[in-house]
PDB file of N, CA and C in Angstrom:
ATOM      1  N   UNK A   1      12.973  -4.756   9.750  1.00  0.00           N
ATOM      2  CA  UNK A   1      11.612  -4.294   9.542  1.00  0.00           C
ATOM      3  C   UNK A   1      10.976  -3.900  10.883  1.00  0.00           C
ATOM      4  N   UNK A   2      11.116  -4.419  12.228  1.00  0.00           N
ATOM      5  CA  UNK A   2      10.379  -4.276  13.446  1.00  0.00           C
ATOM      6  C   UNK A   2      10.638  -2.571  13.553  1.00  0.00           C
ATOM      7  N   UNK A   3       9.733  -1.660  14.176  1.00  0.00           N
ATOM      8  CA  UNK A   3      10.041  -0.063  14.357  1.00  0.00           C
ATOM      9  C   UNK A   3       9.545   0.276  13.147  1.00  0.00           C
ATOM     10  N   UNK A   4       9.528  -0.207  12.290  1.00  0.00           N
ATOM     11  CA  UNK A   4       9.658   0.522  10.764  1.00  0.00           C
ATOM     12  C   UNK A   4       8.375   0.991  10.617  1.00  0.00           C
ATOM     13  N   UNK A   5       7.636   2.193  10.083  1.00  0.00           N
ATOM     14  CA  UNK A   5       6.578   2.937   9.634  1.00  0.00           C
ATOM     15  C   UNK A   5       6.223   2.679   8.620  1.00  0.00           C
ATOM     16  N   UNK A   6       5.101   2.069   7.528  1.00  0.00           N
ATOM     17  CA  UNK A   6       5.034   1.625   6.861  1.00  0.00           C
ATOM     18  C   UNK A   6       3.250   1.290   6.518  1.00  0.00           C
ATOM     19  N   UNK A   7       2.765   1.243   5.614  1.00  0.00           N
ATOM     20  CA  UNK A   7       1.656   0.674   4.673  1.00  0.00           C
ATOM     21  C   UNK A   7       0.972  -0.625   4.998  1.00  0.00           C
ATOM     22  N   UNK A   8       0.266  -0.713   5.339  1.00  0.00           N
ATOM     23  CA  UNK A   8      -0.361  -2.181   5.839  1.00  0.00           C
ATOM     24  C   UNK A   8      -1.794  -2.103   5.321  1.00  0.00           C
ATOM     25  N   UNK A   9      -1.930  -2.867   4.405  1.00  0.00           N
ATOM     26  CA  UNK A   9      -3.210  -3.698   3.746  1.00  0.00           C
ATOM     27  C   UNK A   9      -3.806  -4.462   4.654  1.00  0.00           C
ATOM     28  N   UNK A  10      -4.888  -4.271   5.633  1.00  0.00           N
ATOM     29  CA  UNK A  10      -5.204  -5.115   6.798  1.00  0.00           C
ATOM     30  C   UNK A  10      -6.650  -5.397   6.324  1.00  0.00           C
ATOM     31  N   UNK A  11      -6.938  -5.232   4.721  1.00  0.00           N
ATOM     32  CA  UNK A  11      -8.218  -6.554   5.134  1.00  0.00           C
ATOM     33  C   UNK A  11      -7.848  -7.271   4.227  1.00  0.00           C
ATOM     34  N   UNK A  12      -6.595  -8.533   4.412  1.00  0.00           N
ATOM     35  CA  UNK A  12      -6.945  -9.454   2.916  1.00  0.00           C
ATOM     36  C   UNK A  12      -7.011 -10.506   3.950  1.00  0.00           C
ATOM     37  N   UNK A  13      -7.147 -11.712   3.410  1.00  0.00           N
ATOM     38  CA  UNK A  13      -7.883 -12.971   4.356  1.00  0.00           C
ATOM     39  C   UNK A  13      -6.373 -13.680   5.083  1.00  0.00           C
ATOM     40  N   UNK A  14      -6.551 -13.408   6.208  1.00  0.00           N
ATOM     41  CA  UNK A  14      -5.493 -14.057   7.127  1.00  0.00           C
ATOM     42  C   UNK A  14      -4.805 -15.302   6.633  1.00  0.00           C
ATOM     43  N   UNK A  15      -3.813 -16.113   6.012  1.00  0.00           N
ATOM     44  CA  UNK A  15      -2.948 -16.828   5.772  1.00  0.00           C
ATOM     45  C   UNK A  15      -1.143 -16.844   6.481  1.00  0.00           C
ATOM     46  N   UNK A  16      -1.731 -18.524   6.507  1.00  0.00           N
ATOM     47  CA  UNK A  16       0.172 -18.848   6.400  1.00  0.00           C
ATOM     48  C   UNK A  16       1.329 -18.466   5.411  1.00  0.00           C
ATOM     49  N   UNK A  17       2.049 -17.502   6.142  1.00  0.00           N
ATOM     50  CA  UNK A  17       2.950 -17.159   5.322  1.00  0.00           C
ATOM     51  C   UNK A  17       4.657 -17.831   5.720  1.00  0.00           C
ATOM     52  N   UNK A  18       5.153 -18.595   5.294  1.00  0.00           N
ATOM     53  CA  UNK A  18       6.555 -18.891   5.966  1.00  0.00           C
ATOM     54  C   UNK A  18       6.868 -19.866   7.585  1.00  0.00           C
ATOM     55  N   UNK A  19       5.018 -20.294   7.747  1.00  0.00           N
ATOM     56  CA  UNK A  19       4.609 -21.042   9.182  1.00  0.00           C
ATOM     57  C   UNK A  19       4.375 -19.937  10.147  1.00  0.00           C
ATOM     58  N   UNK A  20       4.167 -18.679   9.430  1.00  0.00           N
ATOM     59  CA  UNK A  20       3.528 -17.389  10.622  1.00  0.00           C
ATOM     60  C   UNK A  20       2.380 -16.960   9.912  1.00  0.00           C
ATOM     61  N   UNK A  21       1.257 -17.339  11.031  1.00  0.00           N
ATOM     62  CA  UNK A  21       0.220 -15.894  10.390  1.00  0.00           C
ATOM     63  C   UNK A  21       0.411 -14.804   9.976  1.00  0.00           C
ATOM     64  N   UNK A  22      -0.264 -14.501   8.962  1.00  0.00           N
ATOM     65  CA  UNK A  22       0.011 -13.082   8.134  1.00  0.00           C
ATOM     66  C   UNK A  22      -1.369 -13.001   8.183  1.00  0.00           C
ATOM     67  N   UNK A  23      -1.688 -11.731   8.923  1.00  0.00           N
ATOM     68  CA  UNK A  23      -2.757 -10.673   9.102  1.00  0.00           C
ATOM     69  C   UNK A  23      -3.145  -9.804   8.174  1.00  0.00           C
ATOM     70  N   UNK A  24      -1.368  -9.079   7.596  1.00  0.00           N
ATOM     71  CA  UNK A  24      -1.858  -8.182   6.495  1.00  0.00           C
ATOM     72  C   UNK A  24      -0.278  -7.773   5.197  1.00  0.00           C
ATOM     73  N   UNK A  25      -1.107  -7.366   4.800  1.00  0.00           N
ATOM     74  CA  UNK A  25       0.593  -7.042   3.486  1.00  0.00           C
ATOM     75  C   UNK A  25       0.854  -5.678   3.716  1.00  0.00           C
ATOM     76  N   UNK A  26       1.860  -5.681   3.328  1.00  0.00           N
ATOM     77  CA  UNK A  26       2.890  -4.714   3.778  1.00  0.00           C
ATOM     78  C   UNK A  26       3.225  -3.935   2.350  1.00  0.00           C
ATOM     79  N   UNK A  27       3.117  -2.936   2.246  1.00  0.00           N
ATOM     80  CA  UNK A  27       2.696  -1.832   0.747  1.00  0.00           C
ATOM     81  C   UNK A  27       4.179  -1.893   0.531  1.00  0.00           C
ATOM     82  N   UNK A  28       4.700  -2.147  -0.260  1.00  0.00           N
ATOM     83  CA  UNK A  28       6.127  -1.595  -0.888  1.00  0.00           C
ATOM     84  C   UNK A  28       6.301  -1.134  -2.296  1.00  0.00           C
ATOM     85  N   UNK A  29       6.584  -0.410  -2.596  1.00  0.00           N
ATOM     86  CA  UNK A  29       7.492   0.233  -4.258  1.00  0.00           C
ATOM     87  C   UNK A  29       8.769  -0.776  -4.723  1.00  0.00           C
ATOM     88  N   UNK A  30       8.677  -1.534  -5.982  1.00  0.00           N
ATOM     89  CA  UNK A  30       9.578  -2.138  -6.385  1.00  0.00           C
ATOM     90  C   UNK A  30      10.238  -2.020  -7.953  1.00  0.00           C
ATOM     91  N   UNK A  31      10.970  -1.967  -8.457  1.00  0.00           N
ATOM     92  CA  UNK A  31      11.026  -1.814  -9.794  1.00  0.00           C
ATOM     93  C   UNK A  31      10.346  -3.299 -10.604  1.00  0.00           C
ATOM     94  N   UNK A  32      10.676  -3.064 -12.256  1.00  0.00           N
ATOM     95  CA  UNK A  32       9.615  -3.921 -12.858  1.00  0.00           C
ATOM     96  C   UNK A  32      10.583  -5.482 -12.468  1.00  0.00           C
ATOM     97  N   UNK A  33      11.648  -5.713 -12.466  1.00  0.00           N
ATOM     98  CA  UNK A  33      12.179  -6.736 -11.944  1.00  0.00           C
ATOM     99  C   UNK A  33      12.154  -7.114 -10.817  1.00  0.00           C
ATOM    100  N   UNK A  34      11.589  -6.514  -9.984  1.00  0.00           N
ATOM    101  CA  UNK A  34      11.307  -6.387  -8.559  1.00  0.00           C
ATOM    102  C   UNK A  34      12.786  -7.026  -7.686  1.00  0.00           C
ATOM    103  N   UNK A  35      13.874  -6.493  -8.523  1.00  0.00           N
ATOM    104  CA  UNK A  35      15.284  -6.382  -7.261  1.00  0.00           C
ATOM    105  C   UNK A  35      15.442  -5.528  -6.302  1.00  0.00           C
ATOM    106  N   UNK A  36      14.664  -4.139  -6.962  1.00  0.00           N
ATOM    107  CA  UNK A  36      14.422  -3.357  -5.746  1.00  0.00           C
ATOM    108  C   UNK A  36      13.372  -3.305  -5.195  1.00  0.00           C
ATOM    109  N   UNK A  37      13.471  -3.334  -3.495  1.00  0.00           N
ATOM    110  CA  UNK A  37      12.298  -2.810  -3.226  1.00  0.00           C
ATOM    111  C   UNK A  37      12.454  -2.450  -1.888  1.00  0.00           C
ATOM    112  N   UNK A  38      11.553  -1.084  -1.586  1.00  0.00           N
ATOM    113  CA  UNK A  38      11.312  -0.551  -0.059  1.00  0.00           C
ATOM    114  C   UNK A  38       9.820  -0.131   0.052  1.00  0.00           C
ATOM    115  N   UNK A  39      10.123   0.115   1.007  1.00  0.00           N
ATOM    116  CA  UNK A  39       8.756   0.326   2.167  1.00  0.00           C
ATOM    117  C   UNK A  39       7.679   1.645   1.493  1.00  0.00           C
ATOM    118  N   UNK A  40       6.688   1.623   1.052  1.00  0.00           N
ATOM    119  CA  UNK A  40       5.737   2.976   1.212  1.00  0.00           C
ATOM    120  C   UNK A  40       5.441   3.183   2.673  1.00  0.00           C
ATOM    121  N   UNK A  41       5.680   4.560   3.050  1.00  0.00           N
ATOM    122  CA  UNK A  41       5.644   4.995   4.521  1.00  0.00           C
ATOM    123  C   UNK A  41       5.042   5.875   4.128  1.00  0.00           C
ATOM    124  N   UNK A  42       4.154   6.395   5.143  1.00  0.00           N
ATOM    125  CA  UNK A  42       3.175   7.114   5.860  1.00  0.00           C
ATOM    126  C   UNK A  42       4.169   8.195   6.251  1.00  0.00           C
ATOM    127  N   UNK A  43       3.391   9.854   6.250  1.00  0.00           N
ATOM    128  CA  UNK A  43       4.288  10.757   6.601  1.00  0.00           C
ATOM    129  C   UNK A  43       4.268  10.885   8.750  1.00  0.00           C
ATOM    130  N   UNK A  44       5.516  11.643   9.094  1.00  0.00           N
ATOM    131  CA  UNK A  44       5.765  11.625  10.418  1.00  0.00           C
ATOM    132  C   UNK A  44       4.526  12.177  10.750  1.00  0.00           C
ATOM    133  N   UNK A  45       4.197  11.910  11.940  1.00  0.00           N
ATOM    134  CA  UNK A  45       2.846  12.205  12.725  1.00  0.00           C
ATOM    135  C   UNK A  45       1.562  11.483  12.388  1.00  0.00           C
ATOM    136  N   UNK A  46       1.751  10.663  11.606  1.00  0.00           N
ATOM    137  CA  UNK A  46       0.120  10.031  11.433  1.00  0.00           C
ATOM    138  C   UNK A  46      -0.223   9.023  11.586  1.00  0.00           C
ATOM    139  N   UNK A  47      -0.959   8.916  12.641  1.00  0.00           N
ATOM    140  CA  UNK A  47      -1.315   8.260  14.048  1.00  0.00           C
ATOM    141  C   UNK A  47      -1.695   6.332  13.394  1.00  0.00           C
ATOM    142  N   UNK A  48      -0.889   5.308  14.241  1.00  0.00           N
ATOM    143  CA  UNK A  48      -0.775   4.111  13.907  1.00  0.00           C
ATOM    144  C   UNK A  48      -2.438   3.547  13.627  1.00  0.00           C
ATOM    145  N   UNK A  49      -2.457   3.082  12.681  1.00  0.00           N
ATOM    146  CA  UNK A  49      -4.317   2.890  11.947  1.00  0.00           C
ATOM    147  C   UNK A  49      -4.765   3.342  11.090  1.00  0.00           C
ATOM    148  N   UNK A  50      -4.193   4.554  10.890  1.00  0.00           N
ATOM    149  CA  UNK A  50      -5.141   5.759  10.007  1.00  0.00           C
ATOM    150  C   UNK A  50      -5.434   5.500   8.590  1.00  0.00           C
ATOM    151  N   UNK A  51      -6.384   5.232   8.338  1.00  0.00           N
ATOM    152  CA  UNK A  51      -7.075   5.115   6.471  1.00  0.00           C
ATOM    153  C   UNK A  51      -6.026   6.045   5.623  1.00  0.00           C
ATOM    154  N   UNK A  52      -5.573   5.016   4.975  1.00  0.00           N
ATOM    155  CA  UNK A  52      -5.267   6.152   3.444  1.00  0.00           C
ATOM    156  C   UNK A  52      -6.131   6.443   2.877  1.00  0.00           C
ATOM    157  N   UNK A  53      -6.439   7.409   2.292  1.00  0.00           N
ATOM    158  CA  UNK A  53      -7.768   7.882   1.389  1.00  0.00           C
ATOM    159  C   UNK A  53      -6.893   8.330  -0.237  1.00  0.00           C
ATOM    160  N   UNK A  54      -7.818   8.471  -1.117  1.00  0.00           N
ATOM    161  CA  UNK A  54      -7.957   9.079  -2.499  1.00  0.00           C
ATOM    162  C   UNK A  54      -8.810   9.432  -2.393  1.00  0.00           C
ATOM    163  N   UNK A  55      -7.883  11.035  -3.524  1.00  0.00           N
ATOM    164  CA  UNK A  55      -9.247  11.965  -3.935  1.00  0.00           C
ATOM    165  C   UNK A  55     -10.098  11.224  -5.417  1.00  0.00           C
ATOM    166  N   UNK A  56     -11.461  11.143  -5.155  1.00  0.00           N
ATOM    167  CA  UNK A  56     -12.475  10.706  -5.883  1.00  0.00           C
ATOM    168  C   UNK A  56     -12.703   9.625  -5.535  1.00  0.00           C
ATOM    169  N   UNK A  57     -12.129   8.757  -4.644  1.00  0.00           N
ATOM    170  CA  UNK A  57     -12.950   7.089  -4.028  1.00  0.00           C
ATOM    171  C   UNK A  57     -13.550   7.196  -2.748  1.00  0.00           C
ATOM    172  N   UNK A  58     -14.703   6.915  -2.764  1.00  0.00           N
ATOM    173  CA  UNK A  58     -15.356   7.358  -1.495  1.00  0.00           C
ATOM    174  C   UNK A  58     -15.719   5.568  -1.078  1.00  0.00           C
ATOM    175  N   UNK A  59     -16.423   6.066   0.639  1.00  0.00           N
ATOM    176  CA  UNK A  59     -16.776   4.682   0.520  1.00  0.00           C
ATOM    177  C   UNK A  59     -16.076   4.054   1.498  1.00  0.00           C
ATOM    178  N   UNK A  60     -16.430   2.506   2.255  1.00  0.00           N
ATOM    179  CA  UNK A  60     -15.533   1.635   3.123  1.00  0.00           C
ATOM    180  C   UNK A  60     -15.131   0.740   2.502  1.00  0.00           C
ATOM    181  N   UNK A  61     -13.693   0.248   2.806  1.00  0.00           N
ATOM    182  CA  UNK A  61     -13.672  -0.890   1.736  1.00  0.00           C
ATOM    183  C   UNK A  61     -14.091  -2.152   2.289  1.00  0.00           C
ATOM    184  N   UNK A  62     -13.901  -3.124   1.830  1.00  0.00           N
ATOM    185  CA  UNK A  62     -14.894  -4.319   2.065  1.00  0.00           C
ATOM    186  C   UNK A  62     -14.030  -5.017   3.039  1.00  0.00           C
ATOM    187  N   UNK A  63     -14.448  -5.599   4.144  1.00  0.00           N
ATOM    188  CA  UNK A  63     -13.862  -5.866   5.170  1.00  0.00           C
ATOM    189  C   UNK A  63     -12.865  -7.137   5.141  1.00  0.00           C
ATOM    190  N   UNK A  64     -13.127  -8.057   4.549  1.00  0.00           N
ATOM    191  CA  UNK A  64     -12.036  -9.166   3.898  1.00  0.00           C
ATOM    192  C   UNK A  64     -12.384  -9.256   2.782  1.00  0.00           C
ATOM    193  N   UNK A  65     -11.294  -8.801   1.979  1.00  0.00           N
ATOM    194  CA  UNK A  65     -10.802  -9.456   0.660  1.00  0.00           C
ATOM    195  C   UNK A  65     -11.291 -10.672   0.151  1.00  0.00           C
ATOM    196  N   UNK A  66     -11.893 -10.892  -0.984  1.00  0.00           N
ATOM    197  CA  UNK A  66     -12.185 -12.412  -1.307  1.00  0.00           C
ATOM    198  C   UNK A  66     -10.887 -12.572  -2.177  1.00  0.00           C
ATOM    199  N   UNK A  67      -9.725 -13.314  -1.815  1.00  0.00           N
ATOM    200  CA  UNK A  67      -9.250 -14.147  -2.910  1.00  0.00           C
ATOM    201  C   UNK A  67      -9.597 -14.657  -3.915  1.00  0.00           C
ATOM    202  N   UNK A  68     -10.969 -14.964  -3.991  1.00  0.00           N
ATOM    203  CA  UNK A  68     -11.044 -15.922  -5.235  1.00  0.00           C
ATOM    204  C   UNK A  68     -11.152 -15.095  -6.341  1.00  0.00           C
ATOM    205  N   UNK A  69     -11.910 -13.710  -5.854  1.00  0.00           N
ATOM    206  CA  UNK A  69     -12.103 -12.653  -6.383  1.00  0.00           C
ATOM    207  C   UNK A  69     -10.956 -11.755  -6.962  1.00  0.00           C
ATOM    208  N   UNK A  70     -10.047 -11.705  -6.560  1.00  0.00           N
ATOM    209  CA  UNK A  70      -8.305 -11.344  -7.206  1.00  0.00           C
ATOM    210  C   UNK A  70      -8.853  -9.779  -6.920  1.00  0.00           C
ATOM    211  N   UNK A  71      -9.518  -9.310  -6.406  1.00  0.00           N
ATOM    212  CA  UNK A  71      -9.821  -8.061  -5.931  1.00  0.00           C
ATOM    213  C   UNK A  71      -8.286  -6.848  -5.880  1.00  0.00           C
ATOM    214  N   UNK A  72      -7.533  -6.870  -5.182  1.00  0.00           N
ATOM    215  CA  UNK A  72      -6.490  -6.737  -5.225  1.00  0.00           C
ATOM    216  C   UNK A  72      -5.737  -6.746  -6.292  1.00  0.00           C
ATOM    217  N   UNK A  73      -5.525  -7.827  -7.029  1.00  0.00           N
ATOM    218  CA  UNK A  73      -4.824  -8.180  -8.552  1.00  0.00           C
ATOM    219  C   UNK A  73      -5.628  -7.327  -9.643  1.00  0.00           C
ATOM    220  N   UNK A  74      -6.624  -6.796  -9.166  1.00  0.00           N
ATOM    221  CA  UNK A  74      -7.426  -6.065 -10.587  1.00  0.00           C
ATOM    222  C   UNK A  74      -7.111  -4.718 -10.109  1.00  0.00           C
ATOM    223  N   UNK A  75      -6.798  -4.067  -9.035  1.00  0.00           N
ATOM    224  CA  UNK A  75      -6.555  -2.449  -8.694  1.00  0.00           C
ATOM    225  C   UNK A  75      -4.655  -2.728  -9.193  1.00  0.00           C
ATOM    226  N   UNK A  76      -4.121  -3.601  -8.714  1.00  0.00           N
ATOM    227  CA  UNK A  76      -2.530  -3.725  -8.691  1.00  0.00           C
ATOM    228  C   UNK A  76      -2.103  -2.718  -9.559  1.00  0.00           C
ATOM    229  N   UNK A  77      -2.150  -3.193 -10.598  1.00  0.00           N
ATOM    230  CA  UNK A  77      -1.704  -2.270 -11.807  1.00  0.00           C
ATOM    231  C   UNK A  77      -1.914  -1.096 -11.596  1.00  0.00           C
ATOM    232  N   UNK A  78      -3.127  -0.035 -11.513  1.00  0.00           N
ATOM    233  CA  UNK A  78      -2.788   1.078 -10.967  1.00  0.00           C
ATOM    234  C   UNK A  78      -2.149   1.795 -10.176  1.00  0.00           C
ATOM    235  N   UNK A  79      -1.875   1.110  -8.992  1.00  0.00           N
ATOM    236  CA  UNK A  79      -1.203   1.423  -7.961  1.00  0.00           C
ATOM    237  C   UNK A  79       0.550   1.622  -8.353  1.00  0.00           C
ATOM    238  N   UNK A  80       0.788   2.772  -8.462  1.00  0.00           N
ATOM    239  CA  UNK A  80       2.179   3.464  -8.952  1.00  0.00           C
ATOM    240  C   UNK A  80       2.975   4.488  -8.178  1.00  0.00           C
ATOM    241  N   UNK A  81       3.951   4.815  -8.550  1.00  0.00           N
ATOM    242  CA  UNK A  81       5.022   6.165  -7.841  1.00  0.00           C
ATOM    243  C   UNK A  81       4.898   6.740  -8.678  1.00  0.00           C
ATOM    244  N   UNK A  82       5.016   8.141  -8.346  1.00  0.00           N
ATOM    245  CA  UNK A  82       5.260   9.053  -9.921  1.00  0.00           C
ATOM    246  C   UNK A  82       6.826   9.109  -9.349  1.00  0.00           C
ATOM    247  N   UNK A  83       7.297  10.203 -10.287  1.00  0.00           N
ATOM    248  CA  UNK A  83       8.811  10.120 -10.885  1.00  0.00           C
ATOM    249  C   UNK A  83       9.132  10.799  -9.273  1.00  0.00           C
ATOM    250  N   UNK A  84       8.358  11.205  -8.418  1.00  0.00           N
ATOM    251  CA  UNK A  84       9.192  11.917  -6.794  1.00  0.00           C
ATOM    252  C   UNK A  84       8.841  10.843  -6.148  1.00  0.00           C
ATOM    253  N   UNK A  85       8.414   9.654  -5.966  1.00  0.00           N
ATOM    254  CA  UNK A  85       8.304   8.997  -5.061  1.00  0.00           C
ATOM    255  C   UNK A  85       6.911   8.831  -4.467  1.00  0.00           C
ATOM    256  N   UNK A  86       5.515   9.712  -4.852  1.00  0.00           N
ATOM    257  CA  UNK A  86       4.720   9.428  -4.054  1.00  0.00           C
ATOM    258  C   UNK A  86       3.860   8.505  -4.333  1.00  0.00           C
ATOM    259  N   UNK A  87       3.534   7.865  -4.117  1.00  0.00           N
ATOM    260  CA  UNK A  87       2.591   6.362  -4.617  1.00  0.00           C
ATOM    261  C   UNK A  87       1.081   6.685  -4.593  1.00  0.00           C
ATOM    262  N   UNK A  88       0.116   6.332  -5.713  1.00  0.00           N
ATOM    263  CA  UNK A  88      -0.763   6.750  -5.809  1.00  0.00           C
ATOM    264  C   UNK A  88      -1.647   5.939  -6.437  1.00  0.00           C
ATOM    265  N   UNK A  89      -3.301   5.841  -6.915  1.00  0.00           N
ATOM    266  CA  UNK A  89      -4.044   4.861  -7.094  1.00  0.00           C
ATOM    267  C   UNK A  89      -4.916   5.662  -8.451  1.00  0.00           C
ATOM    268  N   UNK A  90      -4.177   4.825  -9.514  1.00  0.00           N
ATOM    269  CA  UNK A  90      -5.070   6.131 -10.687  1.00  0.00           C
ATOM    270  C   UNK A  90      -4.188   7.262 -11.039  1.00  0.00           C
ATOM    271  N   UNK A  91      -3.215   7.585 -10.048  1.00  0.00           N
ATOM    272  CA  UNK A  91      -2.583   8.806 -10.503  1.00  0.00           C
ATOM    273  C   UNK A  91      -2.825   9.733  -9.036  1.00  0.00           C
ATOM    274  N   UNK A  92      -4.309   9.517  -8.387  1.00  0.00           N
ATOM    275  CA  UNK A  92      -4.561  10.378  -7.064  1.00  0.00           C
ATOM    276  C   UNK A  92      -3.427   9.675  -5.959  1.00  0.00           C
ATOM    277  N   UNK A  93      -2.729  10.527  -5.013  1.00  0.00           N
ATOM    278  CA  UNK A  93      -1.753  10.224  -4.595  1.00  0.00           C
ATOM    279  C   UNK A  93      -2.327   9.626  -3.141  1.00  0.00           C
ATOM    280  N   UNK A  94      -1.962   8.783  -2.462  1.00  0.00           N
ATOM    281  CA  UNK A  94      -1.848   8.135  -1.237  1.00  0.00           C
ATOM    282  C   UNK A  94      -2.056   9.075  -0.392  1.00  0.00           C
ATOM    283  N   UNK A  95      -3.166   9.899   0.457  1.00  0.00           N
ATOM    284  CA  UNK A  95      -3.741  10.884   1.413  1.00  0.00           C
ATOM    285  C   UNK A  95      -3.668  10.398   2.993  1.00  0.00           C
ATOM    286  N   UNK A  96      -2.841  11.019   4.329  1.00  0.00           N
ATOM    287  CA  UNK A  96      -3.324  11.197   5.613  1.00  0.00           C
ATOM    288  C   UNK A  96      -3.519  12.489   5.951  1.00  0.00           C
ATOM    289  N   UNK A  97      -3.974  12.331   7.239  1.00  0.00           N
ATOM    290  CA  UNK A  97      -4.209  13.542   7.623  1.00  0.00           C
ATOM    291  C   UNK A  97      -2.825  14.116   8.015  1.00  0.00           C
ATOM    292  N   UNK A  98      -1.734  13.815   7.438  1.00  0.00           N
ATOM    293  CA  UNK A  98      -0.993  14.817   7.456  1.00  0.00           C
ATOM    294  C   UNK A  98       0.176  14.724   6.486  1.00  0.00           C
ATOM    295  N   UNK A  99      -0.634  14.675   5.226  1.00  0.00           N
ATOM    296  CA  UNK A  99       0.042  14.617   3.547  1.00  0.00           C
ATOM    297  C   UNK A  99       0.036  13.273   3.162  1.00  0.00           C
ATOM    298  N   UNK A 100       1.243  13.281   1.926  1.00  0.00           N
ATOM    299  CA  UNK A 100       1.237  12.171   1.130  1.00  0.00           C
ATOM    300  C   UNK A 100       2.195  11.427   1.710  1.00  0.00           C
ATOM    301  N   UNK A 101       1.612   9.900   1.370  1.00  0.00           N
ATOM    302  CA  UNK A 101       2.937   8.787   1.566  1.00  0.00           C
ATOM    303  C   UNK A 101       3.885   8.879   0.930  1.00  0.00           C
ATOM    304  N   UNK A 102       4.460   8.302   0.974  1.00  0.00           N
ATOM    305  CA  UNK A 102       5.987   8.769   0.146  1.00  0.00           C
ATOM    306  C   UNK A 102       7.384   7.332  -0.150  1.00  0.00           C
ATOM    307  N   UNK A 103       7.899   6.916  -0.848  1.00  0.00           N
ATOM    308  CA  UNK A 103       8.147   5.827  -1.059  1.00  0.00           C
ATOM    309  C   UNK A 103       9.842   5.992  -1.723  1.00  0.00           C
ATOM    310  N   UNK A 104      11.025   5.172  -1.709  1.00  0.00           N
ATOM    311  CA  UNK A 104      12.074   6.062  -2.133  1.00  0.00           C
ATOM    312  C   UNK A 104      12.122   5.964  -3.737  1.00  0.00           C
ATOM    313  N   UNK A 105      11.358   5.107  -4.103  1.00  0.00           N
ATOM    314  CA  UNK A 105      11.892   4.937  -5.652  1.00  0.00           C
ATOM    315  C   UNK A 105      10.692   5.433  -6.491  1.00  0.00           C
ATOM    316  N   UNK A 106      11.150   6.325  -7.721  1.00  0.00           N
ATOM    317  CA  UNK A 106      10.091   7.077  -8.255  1.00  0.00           C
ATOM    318  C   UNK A 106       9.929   6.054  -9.808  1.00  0.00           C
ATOM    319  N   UNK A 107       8.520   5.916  -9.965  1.00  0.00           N
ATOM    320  CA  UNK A 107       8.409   5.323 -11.416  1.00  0.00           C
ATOM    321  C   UNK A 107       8.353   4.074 -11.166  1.00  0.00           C
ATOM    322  N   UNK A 108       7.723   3.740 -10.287  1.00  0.00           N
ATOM    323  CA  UNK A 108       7.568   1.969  -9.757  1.00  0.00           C
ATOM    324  C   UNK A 108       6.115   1.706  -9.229  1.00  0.00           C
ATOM    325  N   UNK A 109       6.250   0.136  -9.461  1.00  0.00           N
ATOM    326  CA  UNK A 109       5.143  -0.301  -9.006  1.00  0.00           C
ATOM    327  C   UNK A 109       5.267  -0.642  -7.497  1.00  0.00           C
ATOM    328  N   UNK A 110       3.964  -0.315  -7.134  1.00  0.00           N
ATOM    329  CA  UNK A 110       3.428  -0.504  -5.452  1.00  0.00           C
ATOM    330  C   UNK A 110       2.571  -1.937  -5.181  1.00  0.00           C
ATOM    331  N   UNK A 111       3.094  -2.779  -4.409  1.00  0.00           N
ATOM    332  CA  UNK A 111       2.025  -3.578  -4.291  1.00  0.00           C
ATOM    333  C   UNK A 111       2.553  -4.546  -2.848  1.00  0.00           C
TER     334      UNK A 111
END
C-alpha cells in the first residue's frame, strides 16, 4: 500500500485501528462478499488533497464525522461502480480536476 494513489476519507473521528492511529479510511471497491477488493484511485495528475466533488452536492462537508450519527453508514449504500469501473455517489461519478476516479472492479460496492 505505501506509494499507492488512492481515496482517503479524512474527516471521520481519529481511532485505534490494529494499535495505530487511523486518521482516515481508505475508499476501496469490493464485491458483495467482499473477497475482492482494490483501491479507488484518483486520476494521474491530481494534486495530493484535492476534494472529490459530485455533480448536484454542493457545500463543505462537516469536519468530523459523528459516529454516533452512522453518517457514513447512511450515504454507504449509494456509493457504487458502474459496470467500467468508475465509482460514484447516487450514480454522479467521483469528480477531480482532472476526471473521474476510477476503480478496477465494475458493479461493486465502494466503501
Amino acid at each position: 500500500m505505501q506509494g499507492a494513489r488512492v481515496l482517503v476519507l479524512c474527516n471521520v473521528k481519529p481511532g485505534n485501528m490494529r494499535d495505530v492511529m487511523s486518521q482516515g479510511m481508505v475508499l476501496c471497491a469490493s464485491n458483495e462478499e467482499h473477497t475482492a477488493v482494490d483501491f479507488v484511485v484518483p486520476p494521474e495528475g491530481v494534486p495530493n488533497g484535492e476534494k472529490v466533488k459530485f455533480e448536484g452536492v454542493e457545500g463543505d462537508p462537516e469536519p468530523v464525522l459523528n459516529p454516533k450519527k452512522k453518517q457514513f453508514d447512511k450515504i454507504a449504500p449509494d456509493l457504487k461502480t458502474d459496470a467500467n469501473g468508475v465509482p460514484g455517489y447516487k450514480g454522479n461519478p467521483f469528480q477531480t480536476s482532472k476526471g473521474t476516479c476510477k476503480a478496477s472492479m465494475g458493479n461493486a460496492f465502494v466503501k
